[in-house]
Protein backbone atom coordinates (compact mmCIF):
# COMPACT_ATOMS: atom_id res chain seq x y z
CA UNK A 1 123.30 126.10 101.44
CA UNK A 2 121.28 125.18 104.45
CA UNK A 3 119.40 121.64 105.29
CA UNK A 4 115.77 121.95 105.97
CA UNK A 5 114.91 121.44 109.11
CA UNK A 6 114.09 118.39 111.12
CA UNK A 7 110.47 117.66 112.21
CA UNK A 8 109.91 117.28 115.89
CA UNK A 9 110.47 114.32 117.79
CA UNK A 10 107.32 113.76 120.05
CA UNK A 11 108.06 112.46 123.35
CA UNK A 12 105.99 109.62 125.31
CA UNK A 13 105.76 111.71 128.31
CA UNK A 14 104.20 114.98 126.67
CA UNK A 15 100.59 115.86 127.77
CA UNK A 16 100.00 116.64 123.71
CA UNK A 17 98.23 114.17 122.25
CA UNK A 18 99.90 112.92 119.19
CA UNK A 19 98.93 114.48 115.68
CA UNK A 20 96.28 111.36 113.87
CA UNK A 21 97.75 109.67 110.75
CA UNK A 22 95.12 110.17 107.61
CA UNK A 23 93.03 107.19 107.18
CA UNK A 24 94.16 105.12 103.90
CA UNK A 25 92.24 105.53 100.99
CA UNK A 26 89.82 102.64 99.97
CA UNK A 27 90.11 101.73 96.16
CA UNK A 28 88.18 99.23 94.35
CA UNK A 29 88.76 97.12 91.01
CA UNK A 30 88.18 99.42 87.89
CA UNK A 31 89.26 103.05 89.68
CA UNK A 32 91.50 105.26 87.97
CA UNK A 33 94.47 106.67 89.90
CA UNK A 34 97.56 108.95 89.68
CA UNK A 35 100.44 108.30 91.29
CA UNK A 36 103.55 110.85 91.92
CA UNK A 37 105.84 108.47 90.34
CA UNK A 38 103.99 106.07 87.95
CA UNK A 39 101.12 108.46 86.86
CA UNK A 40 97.92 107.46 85.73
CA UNK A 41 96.77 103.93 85.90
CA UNK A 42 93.93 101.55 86.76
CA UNK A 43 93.53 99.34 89.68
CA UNK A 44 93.56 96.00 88.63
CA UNK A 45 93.36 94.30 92.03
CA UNK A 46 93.31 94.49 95.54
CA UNK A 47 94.38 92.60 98.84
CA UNK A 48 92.57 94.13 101.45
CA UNK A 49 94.48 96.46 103.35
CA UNK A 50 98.21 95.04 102.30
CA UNK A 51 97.86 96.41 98.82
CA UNK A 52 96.83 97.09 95.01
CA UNK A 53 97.71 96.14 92.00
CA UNK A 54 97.63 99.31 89.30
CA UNK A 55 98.48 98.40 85.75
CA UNK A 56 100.59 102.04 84.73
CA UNK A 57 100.28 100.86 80.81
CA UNK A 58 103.73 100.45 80.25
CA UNK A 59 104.03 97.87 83.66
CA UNK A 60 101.75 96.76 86.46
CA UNK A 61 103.17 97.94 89.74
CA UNK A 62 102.07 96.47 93.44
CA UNK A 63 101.29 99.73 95.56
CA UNK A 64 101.64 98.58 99.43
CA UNK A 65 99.64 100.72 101.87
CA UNK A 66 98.98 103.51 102.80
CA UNK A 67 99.11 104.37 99.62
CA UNK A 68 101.18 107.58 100.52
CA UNK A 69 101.61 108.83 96.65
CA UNK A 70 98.65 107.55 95.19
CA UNK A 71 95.04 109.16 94.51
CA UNK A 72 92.05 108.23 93.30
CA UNK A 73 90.48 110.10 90.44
């Protein structure tokens, strides 16, 4: 059995510029999402930029940012 392998440590000095982190997705009051552990659900609120709050049905869940597992639909 063999462990997967490490990513890359990027070092301050290197002349590579570093690879961009995606831009967080903006969601708004009423959009539906999926998430990979909750699944589907509707955004119920938002605090800008800090987080949302997406009621899953069975529980209402507070999603920080950058919303790494969630999607809008």
């Amino acid at each position: 059995m063999t462990k997967p392998a490490a990513p890359k440590r990027r070092l301050p000095t290197s002349p590579f510029k570093a690879p961009a982190a995606p831009a967080p997705e903006d969601f708004a009051v009423g959009d539906q999402v999926t998430h990979d552990v909750y699944g589907l659900g509707r955004v119920i609120g938002i605090e800008a930029g800090i987080a949302a709050l997406v009621d899953f049905g069975s529980s209402r869940t507070r999603i920080l940012s950058p919303y790494a597992k969630m999607t809008k639909l």
